[in-house]
Each structure stands twice: as structure tokens, then as C-alpha cells.
C-alpha atoms as a PDB file:
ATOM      1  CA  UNK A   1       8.398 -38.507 -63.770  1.00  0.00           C
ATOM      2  CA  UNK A   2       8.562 -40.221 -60.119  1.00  0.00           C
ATOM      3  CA  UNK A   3       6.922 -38.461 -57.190  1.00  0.00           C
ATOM      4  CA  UNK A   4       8.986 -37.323 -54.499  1.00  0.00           C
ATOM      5  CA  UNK A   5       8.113 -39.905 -52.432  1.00  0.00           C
ATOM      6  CA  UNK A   6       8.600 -42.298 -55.039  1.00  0.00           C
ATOM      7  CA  UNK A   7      12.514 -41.833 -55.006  1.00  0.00           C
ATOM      8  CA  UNK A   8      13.987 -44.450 -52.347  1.00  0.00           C
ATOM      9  CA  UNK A   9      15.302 -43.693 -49.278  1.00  0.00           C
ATOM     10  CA  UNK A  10      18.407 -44.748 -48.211  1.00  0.00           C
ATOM     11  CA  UNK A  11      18.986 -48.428 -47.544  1.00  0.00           C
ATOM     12  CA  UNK A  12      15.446 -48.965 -49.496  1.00  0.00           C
ATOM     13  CA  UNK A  13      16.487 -49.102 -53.624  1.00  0.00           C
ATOM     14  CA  UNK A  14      17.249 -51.593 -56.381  1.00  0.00           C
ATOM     15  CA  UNK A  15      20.963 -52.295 -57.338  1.00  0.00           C
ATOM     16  CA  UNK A  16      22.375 -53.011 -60.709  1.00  0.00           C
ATOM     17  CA  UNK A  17      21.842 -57.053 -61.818  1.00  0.00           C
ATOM     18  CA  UNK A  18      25.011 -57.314 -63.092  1.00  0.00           C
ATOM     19  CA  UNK A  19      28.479 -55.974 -64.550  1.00  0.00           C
ATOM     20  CA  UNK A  20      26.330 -55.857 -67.829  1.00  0.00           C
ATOM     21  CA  UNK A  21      23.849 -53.973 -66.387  1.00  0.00           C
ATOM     22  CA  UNK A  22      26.708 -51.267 -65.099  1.00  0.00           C
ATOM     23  CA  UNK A  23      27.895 -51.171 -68.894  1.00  0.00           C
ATOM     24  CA  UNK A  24      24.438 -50.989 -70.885  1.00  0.00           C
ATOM     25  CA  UNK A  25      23.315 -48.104 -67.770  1.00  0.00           C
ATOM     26  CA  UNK A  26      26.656 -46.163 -68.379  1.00  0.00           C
ATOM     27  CA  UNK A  27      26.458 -46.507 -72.106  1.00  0.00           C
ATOM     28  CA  UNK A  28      23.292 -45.128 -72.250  1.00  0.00           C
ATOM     29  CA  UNK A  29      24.085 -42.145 -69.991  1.00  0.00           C
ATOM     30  CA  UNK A  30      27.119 -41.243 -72.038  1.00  0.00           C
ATOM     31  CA  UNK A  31      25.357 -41.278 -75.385  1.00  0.00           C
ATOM     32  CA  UNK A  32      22.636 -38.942 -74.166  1.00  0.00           C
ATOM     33  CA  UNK A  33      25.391 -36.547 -72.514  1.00  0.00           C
ATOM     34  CA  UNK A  34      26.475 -33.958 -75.175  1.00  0.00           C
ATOM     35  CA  UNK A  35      27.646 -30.616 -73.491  1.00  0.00           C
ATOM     36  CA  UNK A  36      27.212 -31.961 -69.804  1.00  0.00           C
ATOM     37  CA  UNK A  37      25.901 -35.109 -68.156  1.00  0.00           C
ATOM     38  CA  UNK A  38      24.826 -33.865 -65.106  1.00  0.00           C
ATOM     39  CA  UNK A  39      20.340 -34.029 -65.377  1.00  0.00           C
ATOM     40  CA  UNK A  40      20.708 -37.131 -67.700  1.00  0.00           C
ATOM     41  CA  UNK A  41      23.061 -38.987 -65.075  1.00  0.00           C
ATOM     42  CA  UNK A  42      20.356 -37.653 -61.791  1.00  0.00           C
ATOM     43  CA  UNK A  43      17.626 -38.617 -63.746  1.00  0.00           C
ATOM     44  CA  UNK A  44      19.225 -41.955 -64.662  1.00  0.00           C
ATOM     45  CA  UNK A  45      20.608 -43.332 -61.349  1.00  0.00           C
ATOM     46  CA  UNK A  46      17.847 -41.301 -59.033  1.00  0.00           C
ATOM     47  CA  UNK A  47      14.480 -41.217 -61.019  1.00  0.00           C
ATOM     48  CA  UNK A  48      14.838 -44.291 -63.589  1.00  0.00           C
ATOM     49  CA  UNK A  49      17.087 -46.801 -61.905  1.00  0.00           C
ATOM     50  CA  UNK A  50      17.046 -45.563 -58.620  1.00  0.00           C
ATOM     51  CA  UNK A  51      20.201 -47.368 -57.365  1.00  0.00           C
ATOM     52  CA  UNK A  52      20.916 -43.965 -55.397  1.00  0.00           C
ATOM     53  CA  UNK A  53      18.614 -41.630 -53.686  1.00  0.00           C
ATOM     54  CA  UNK A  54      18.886 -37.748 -54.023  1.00  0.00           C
ATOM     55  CA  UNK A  55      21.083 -37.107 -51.031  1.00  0.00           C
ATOM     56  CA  UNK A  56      23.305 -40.263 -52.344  1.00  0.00           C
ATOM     57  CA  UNK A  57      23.503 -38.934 -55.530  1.00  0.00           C
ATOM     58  CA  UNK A  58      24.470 -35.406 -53.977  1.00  0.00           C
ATOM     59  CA  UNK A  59      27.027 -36.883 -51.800  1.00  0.00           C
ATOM     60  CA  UNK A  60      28.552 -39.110 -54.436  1.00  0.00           C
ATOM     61  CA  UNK A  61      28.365 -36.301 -57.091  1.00  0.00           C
ATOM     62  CA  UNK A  62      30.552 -34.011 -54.665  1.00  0.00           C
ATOM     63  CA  UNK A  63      32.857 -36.596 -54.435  1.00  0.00           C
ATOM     64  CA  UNK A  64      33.272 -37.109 -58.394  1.00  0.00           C
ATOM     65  CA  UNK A  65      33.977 -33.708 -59.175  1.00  0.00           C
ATOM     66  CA  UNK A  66      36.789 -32.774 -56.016  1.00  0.00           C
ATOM     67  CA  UNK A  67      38.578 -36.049 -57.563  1.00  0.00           C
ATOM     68  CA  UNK A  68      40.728 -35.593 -60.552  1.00  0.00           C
ATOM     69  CA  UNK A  69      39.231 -36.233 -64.077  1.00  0.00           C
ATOM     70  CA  UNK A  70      35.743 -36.141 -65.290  1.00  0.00           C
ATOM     71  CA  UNK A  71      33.149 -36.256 -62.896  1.00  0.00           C
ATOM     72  CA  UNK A  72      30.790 -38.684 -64.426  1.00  0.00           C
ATOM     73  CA  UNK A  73      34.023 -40.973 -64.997  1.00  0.00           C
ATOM     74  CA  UNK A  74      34.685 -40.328 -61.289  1.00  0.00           C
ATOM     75  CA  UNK A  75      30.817 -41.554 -60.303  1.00  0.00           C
ATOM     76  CA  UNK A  76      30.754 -44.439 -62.752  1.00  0.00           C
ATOM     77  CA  UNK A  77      34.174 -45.880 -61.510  1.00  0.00           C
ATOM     78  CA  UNK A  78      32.191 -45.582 -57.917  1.00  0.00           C
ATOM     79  CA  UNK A  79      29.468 -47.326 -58.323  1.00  0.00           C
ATOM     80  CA  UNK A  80      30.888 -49.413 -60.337  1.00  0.00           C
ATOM     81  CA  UNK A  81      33.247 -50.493 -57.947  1.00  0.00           C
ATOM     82  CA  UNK A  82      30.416 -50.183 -54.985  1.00  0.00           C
ATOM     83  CA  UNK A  83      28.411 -52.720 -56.486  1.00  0.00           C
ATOM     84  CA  UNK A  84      30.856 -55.024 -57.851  1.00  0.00           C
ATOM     85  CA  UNK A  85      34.547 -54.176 -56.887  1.00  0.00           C
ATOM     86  CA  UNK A  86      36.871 -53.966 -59.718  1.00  0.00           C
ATOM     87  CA  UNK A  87      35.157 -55.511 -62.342  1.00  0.00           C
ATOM     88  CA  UNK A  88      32.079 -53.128 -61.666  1.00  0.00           C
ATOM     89  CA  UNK A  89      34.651 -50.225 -62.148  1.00  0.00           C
ATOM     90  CA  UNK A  90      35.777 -51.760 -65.576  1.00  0.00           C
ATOM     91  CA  UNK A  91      32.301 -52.335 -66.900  1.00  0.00           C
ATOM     92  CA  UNK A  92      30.761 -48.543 -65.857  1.00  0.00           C
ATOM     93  CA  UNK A  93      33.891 -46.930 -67.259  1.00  0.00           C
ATOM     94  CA  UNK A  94      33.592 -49.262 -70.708  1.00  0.00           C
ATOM     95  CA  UNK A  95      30.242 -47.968 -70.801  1.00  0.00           C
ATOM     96  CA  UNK A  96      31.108 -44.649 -70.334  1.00  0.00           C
ATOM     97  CA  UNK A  97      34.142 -44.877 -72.994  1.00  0.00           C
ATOM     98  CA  UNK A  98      33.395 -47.433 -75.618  1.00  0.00           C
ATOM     99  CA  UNK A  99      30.355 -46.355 -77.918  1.00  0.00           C
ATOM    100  CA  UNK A 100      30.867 -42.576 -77.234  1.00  0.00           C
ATOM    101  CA  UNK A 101      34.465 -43.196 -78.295  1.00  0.00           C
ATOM    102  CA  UNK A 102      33.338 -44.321 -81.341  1.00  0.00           C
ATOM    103  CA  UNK A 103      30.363 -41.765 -81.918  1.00  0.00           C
ATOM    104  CA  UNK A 104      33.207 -39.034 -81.356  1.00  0.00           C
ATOM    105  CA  UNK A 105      35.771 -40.332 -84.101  1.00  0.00           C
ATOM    106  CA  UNK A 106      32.688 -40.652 -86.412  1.00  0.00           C
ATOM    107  CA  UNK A 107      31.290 -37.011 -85.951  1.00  0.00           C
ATOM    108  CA  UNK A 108      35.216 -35.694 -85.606  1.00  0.00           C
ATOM    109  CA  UNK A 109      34.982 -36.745 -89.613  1.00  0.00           C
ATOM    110  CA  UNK A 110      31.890 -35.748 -90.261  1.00  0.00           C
ATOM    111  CA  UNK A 111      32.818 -32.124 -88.906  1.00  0.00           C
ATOM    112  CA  UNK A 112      36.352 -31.676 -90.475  1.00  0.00           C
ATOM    113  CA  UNK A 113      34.312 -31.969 -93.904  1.00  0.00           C
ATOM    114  CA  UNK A 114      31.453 -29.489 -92.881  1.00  0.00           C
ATOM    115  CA  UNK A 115      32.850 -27.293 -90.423  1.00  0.00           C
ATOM    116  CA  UNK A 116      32.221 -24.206 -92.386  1.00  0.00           C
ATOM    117  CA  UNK A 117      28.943 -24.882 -92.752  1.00  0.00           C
ATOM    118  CA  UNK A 118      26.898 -21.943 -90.946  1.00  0.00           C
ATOM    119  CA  UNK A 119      24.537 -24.031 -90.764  1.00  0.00           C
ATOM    120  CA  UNK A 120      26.391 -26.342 -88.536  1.00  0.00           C
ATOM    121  CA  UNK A 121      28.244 -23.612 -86.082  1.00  0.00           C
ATOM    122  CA  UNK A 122      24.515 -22.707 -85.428  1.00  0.00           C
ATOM    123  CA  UNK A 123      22.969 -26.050 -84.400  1.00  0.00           C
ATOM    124  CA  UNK A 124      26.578 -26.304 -82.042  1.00  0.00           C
ATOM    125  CA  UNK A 125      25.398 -23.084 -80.828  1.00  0.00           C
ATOM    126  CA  UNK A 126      21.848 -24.453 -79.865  1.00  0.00           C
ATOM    127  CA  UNK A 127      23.079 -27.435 -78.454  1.00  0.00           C
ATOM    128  CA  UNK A 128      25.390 -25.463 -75.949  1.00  0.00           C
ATOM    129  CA  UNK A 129      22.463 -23.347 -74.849  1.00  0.00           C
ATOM    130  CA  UNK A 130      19.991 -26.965 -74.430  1.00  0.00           C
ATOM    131  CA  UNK A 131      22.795 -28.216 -72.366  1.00  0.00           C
ATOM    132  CA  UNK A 132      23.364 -24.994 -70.036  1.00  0.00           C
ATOM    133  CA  UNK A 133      19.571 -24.962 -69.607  1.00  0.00           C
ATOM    134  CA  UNK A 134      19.609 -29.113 -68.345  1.00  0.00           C
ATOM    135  CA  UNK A 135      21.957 -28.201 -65.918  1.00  0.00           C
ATOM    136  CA  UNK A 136      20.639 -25.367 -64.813  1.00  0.00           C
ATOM    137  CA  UNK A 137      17.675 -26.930 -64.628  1.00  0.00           C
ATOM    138  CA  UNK A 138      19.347 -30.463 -62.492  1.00  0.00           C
ATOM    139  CA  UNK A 139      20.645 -27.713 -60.230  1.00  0.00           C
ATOM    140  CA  UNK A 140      17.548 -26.382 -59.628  1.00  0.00           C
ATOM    141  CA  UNK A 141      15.829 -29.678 -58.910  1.00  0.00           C
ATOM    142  CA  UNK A 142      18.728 -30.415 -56.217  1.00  0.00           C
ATOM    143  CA  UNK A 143      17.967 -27.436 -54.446  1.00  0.00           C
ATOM    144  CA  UNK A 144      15.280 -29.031 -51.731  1.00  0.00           C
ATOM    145  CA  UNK A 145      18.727 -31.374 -50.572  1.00  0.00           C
ATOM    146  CA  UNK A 146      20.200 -28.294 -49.034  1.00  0.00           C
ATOM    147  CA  UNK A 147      17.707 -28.118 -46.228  1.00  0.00           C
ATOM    148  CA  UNK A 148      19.333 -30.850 -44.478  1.00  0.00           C
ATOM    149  CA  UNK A 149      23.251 -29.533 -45.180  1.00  0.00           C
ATOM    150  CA  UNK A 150      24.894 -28.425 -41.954  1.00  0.00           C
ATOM    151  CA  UNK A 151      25.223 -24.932 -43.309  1.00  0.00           C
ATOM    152  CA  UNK A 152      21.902 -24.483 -44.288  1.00  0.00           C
ATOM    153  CA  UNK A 153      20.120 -23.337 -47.725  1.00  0.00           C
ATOM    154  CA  UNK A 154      20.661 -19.497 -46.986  1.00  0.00           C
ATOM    155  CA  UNK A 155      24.948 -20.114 -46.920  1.00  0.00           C
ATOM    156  CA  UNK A 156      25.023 -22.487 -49.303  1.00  0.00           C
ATOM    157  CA  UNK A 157      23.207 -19.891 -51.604  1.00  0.00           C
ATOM    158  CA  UNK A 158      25.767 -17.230 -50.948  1.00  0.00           C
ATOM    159  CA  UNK A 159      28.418 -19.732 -51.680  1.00  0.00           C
ATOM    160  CA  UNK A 160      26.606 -20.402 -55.057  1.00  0.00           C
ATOM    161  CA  UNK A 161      26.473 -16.667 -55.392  1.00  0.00           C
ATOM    162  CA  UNK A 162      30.140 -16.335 -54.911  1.00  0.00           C
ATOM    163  CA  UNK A 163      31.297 -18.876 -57.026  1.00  0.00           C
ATOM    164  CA  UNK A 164      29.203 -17.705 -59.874  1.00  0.00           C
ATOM    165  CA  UNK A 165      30.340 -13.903 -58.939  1.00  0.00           C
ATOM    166  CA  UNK A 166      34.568 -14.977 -59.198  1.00  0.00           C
ATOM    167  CA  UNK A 167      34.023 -17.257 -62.148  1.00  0.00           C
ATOM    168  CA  UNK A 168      31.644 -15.512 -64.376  1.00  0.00           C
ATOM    169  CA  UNK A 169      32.051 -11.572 -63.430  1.00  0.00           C
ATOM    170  CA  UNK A 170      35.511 -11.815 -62.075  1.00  0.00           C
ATOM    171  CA  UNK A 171      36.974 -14.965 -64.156  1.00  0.00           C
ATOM    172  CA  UNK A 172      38.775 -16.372 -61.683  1.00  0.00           C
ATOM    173  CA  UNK A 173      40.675 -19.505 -62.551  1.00  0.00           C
ATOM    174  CA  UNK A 174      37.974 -22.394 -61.412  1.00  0.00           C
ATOM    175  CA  UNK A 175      40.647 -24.225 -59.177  1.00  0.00           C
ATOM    176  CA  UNK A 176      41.573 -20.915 -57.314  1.00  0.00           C
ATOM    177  CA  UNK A 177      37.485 -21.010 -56.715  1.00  0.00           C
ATOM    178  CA  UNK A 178      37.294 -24.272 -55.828  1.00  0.00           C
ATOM    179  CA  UNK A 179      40.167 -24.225 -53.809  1.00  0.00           C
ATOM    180  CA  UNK A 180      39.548 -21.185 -52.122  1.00  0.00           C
ATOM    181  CA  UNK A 181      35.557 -21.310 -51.807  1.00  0.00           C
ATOM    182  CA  UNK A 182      35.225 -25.100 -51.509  1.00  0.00           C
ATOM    183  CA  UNK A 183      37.857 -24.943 -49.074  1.00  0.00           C
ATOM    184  CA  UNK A 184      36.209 -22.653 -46.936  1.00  0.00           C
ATOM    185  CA  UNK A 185      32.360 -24.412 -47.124  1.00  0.00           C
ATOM    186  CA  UNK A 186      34.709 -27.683 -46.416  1.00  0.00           C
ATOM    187  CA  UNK A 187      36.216 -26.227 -43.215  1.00  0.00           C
ATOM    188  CA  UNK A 188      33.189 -24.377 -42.011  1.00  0.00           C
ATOM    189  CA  UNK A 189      30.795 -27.770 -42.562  1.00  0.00           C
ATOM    190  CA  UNK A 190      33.296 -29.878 -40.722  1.00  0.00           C
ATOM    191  CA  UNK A 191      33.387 -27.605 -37.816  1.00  0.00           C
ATOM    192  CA  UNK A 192      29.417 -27.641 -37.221  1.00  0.00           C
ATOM    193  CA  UNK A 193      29.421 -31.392 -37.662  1.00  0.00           C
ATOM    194  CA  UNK A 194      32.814 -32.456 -35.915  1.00  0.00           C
ATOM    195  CA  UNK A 195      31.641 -33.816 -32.224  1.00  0.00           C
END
């Protein structure tokens, strides 16, 4: 695992050779991404590749998930198109698409012949916790970016705090939370940073 200091700055990392590169990169992501792609896409594009650095990879992630769709679709069709306009776009989101595609319709089968398998609804059940524990765990590993957010690690805490609060105590609809909450951090951040 890189040092801290071995992550690139800004302006200082590698880019992707090639629309094939994009593809393969994107393929691989999606394939390890059962239940959430989150750590395996920061470790990916910060740690291994390093085409982005952690505040990148913050900034661009933010982006992906206020846009409509799935994130990682949203961050693939960005760098794809980043790196190599349209065609860049095309080849991340094949990779994202193609091979999982298939994978999918293959275990769909396998399932609808062994679904009542115990057996089966307990290694689902694993997997779900492995997955909440990567993210949790990606989340954690972010946390060191929010010393340089305008608001500050202590409000952008509570705001975690909040959100988990409405959606997991209160079960708020998430885009009531995200509209209300990230509305709110939106406005607030743009007033301490507007001139």
C-alpha cells in the first residue's frame, strides 16, 4: 500500500495510455465491485493507477453521485471523457458494462436454480456485511481530505452525523436528505468561498 506521500499531487500523476487502457482499468474495477465500488474504485484510480490524487478523487466522486445514475458510471464517463473526449467516455463505460453484464446474466441463472439454498442466502448475507465494512472503511481513509474543506472537519462531521441520523434512525427518503442536507453544506460552502 502507497505512502501518503507516495500518492501524487495535483498536476504531478500518470494518465491512462490509451482508450484500451480506460476499458481494461474500468473492467477490472467493475468485476471486483459486488455490493459497492467505492474502496476498490479509490484504491484503483488513487493508490494503483494514480491518474487522480485524493482530493481529485474526492472532488470528482462528489460530482458522480449529485449527477443522475450510478456513481461509478458517472466517474468513469468523466475520466473517460477527461482523458480522451468521447471515445474515452465509450471505452470506461464498456468497461464498466460489458463483462459485468455478462457475469450478471450468468449468476442471474445460476441463482434462479439455487435460490433456496440456505446455504446461498447466507454467503449473500456475508457478502453484504464485507461490502458495508469496505466502505466504511474507504470513508474512513478519506477522512484526513476534510481538513482542507471550507467548512472544516468538525461540520462536516455533524453533517455526516445528520445524514446518518434522518436516513438510518429516522428513514428519511435519501433525496429529501440529499436535497435538504446537501443543499444546505452546498449553500453554506459557497458562501465561505464566494469572493
Amino acid at each position: 500500500m502507497p505512502e501518503i506521500s507516495d500518492v501524487p499531487v495535483a498536476g504531478d500523476h500518470p494518465r491512462p495510455q490509451s482508450t484500451g487502457d480506460l476499458f481494461w482499468a474500468f473492467t477490472w474495477i467493475a468485476m471486483q465491485g459486488f455490493g459497492g465500488v467505492l474502496a476498490v474504485v479509490q484504491r484503483a484510480l488513487v493508490e494503483q493507477k494514480r491518474w487522480l490524487t485524493t482530493d481529485e478523487f474526492v472532488e470528482d466522486w462528489a460530482v458522480a453521485q449529485v449527477m443522475p445514475g450510478p456513481n461509478v458510471i458517472n466517474l468513469a464517463l468523466m475520466l473517460g471523457d477527461r482523458y480522451f473526449g468521447w471515445r474515452g467516455a465509450v471505452a470506461a463505460l464498456a468497461g464498466m458494462l460489458a463483462l459485468p453484464t455478462v457475469l450478471v446474466l450468468g449468476l442471474a441463472l445460476l441463482y434462479s436454480h439455487f435460490s433456496a439454498d440456505p446455504r446461498l442466502a447466507g454467503a449473500l448475507r456475508g457478502m453484504g456485511a464485507v461490502a458495508s465494512g469496505l466502505i466504511a472503511a474507504t470513508g474512513i481513509k478519506l477522512v484526513p481530505t476534510l481538513r482542507r474543506h471550507p467548512l472544516g472537519p468538525r461540520i462536516a462531521l455533524v453533517f455526516t452525523a445528520l445524514v446518518f441520523c434522518a436516513v438510518a434512525l429516522l428513514r428519511w427518503p435519501l433525496l429529501t436528505v440529499l436535497a435538504l442536507f446537501g443543499g444546505i453544506a452546498c449553500v453554506w460552502t459557497w458562501r465561505r468561498i464566494a469572493p
